[in-house]
N, C-alpha and C. Protein backbone atom coordinates (compact mmCIF):
# COMPACT_ATOMS: atom_id res chain seq x y z
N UNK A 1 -32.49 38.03 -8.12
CA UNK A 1 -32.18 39.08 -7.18
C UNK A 1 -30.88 38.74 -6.46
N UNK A 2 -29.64 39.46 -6.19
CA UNK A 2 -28.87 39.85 -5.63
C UNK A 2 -29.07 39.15 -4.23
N UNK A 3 -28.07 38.68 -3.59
CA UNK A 3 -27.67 38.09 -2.36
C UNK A 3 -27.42 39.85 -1.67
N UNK A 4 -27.84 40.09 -0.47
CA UNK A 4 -27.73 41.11 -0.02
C UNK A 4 -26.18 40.93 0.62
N UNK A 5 -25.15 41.85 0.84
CA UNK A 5 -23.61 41.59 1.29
C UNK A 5 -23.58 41.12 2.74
N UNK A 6 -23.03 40.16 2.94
CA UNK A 6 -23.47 39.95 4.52
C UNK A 6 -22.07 41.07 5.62
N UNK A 7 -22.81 40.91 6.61
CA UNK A 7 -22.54 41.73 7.52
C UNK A 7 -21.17 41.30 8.59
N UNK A 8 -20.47 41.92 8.55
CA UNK A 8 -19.12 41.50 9.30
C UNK A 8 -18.33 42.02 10.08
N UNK A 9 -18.04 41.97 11.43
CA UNK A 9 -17.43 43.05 12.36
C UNK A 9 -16.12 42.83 11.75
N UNK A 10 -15.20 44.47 12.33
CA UNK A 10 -13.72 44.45 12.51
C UNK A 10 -12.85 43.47 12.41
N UNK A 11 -12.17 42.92 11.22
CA UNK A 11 -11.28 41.58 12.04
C UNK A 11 -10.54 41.97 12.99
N UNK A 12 -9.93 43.33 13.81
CA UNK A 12 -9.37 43.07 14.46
C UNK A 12 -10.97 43.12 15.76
N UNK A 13 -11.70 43.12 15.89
CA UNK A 13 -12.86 42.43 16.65
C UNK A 13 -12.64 41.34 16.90
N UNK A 14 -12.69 40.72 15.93
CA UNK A 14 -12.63 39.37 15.88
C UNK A 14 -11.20 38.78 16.69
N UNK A 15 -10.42 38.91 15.84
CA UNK A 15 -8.96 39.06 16.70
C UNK A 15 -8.59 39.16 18.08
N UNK A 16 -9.58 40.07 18.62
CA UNK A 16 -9.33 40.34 19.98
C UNK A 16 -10.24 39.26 21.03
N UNK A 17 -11.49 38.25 19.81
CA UNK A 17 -12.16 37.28 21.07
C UNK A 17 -10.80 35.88 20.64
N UNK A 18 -9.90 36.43 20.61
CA UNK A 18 -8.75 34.77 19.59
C UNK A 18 -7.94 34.78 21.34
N UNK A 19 -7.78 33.67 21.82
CA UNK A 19 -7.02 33.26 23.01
C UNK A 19 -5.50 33.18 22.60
N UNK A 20 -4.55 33.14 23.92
CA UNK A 20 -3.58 33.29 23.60
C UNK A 20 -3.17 31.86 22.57
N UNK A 21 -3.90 30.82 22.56
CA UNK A 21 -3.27 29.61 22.06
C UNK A 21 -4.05 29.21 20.49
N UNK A 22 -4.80 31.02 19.95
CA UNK A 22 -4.96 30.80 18.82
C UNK A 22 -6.50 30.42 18.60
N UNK A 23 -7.39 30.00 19.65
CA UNK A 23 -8.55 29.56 19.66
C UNK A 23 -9.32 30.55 20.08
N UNK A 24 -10.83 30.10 18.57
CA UNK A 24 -11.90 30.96 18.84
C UNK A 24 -13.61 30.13 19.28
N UNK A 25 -14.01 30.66 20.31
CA UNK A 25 -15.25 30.11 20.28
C UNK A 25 -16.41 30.53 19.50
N UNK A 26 -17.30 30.04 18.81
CA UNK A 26 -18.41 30.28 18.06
C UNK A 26 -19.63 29.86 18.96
N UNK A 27 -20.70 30.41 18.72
CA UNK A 27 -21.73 29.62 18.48
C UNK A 27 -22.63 29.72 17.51
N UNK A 28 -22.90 29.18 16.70
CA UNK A 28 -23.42 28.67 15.30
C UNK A 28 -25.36 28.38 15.15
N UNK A 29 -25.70 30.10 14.13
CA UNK A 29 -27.44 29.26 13.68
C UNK A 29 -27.30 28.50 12.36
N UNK A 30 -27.60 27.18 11.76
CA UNK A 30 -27.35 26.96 11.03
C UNK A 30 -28.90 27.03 10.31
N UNK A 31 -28.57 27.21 9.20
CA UNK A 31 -29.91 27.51 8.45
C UNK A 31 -30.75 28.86 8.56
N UNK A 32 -29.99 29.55 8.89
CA UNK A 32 -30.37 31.23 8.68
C UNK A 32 -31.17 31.96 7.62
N UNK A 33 -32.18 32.63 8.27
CA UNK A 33 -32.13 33.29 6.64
C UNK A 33 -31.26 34.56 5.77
N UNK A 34 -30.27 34.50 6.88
CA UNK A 34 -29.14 35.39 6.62
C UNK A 34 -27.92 35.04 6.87
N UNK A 35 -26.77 35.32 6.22
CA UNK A 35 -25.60 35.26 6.81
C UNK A 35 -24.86 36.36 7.56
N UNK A 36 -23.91 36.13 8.28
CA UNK A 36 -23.58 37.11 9.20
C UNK A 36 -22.69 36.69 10.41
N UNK A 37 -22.16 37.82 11.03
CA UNK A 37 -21.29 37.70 12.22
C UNK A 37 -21.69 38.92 13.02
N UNK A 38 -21.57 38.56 14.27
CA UNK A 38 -21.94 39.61 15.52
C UNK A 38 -21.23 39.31 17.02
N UNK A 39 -20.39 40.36 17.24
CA UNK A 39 -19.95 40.06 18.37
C UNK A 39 -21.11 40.43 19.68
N UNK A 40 -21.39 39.57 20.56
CA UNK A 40 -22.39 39.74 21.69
C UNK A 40 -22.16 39.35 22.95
N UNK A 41 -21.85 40.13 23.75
CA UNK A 41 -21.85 39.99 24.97
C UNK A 41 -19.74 39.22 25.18
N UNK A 42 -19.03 39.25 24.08
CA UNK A 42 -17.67 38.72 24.29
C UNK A 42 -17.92 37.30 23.53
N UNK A 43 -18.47 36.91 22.89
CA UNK A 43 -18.93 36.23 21.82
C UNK A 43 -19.30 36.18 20.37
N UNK A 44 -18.45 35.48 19.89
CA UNK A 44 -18.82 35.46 18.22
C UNK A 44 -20.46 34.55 17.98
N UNK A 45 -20.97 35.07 17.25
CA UNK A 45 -22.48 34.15 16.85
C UNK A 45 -22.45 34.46 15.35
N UNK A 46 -22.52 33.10 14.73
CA UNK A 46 -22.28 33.20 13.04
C UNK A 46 -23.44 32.34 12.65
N UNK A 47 -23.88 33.05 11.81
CA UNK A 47 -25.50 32.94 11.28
C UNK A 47 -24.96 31.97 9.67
N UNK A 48 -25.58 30.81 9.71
CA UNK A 48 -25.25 30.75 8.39
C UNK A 48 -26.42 29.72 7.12
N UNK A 49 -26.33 29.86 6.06
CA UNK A 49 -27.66 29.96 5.00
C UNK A 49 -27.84 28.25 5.30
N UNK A 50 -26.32 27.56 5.53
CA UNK A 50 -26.34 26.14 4.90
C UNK A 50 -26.52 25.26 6.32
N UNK A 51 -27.49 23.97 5.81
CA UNK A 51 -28.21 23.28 6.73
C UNK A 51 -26.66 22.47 7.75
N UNK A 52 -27.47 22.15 8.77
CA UNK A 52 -26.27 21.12 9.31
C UNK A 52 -26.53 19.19 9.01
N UNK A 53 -25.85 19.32 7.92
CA UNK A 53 -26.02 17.74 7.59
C UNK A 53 -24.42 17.59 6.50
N UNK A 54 -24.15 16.67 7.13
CA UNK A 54 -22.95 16.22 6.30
C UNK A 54 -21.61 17.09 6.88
N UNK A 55 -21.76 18.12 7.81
CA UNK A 55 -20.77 19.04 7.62
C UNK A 55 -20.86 20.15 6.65
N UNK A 56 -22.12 20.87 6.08
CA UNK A 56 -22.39 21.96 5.39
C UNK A 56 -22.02 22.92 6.15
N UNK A 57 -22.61 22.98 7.23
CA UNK A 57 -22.66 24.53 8.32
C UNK A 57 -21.36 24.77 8.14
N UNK A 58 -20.81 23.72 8.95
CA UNK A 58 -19.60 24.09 9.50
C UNK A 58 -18.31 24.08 8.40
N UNK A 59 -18.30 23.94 7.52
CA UNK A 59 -17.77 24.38 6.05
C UNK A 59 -18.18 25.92 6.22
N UNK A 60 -19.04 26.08 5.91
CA UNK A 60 -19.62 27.84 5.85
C UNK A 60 -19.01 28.29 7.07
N UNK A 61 -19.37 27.88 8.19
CA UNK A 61 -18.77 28.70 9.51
C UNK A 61 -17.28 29.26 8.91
N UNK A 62 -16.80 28.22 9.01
CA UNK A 62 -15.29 28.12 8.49
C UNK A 62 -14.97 29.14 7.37
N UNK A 63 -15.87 29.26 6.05
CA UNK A 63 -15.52 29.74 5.27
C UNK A 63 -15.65 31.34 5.90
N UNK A 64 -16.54 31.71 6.61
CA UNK A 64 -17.00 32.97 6.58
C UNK A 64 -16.10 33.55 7.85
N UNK A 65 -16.00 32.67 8.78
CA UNK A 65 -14.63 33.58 10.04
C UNK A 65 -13.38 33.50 9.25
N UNK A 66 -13.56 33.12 8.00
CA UNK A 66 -11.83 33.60 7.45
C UNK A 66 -12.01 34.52 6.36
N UNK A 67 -13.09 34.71 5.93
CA UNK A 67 -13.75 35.69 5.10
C UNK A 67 -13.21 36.79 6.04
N UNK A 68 -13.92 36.84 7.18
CA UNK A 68 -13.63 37.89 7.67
C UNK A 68 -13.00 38.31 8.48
N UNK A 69 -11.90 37.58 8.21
CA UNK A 69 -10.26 37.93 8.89
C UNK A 69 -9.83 38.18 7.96
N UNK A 70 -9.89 37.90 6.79
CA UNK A 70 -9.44 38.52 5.84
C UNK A 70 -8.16 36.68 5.47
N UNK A 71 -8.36 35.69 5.42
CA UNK A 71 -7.57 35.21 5.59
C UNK A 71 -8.08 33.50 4.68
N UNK A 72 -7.71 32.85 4.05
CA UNK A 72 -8.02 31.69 3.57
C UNK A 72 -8.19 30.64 3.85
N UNK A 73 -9.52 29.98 3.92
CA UNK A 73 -10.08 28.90 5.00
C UNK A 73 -9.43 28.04 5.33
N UNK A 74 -8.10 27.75 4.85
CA UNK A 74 -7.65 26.72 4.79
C UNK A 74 -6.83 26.90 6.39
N UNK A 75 -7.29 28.32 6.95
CA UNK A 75 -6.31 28.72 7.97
C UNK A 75 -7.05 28.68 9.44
N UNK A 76 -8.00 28.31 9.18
CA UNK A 76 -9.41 28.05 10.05
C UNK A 76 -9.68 26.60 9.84
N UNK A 77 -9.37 26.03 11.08
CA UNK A 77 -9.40 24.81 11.46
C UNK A 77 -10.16 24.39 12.25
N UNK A 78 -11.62 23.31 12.23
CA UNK A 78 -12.40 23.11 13.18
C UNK A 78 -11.58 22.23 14.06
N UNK A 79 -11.29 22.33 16.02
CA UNK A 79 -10.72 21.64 17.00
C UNK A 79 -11.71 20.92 17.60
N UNK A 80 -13.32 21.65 18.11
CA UNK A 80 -14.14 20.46 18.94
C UNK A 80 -15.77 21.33 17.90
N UNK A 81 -16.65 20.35 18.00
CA UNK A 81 -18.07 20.79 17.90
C UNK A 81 -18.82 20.46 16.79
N UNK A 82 -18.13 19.40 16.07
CA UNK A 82 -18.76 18.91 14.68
C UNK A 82 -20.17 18.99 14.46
N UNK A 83 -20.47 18.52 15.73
CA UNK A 83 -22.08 18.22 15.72
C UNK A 83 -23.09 19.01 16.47
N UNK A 84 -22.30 20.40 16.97
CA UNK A 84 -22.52 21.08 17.60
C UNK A 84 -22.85 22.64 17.44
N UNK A 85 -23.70 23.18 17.88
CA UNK A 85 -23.78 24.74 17.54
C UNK A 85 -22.85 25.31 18.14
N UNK A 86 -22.15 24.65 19.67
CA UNK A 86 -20.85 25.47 20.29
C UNK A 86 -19.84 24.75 19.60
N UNK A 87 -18.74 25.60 18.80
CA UNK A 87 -17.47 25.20 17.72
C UNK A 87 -16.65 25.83 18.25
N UNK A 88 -15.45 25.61 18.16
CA UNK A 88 -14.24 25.72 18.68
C UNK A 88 -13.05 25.64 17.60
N UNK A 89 -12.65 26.58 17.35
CA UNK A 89 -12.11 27.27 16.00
C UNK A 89 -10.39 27.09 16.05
N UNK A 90 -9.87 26.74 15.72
CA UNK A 90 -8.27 27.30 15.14
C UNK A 90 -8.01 27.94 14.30
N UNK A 91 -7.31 29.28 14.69
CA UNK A 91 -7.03 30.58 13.60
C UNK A 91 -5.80 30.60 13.82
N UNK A 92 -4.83 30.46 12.42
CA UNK A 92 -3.58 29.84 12.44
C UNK A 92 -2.86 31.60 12.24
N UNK A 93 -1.71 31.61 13.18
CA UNK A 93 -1.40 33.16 12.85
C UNK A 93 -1.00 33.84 11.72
């Protein structure tokens, strides 16, 4: 069976929670039974399938806020939260 398409606001949504110095805050479910993004309350919350061990999640985090900027992970840079559900993002312009 088919992975259902996951769900993704506006990048320019997204865009608009990005600070002037390029930084985005997350907070991160890891081990979801879905993937996904939702802006709430002036907050990104990114749902994601892969466990937090080794740095899985936050690979996925990564992969999926550049998914949906439309933009290649390599441009999404983790700054603080390795070990953390609150992450702190670099989105390179």
């Amino acid at each position: 069976m088919a992975r259902p398409k996951v769900a993704l606001p506006a990048p320019e949504a997204i865009r608009a929670l990005v600070d002037g110095e390029g930084r985005l805050a997350v907070k991160v479910t890891p081990g979801a039974r879905s993937e996904g993004l939702e802006i709430v309350e002036g907050r990104l919350l990114v749902k994601v399938r892969a466990k937090p061990e080794d740095g899985k999640a936050t690979e996925a985090v990564i992969e999926l806020v550049a998914q949906a900027l439309g933009m290649g992970s390599s441009r999404v840079t983790l700054l603080r939260g390795a070990t953390s559900r609150e992450k702190l993002l670099s989105i390179a312009a």
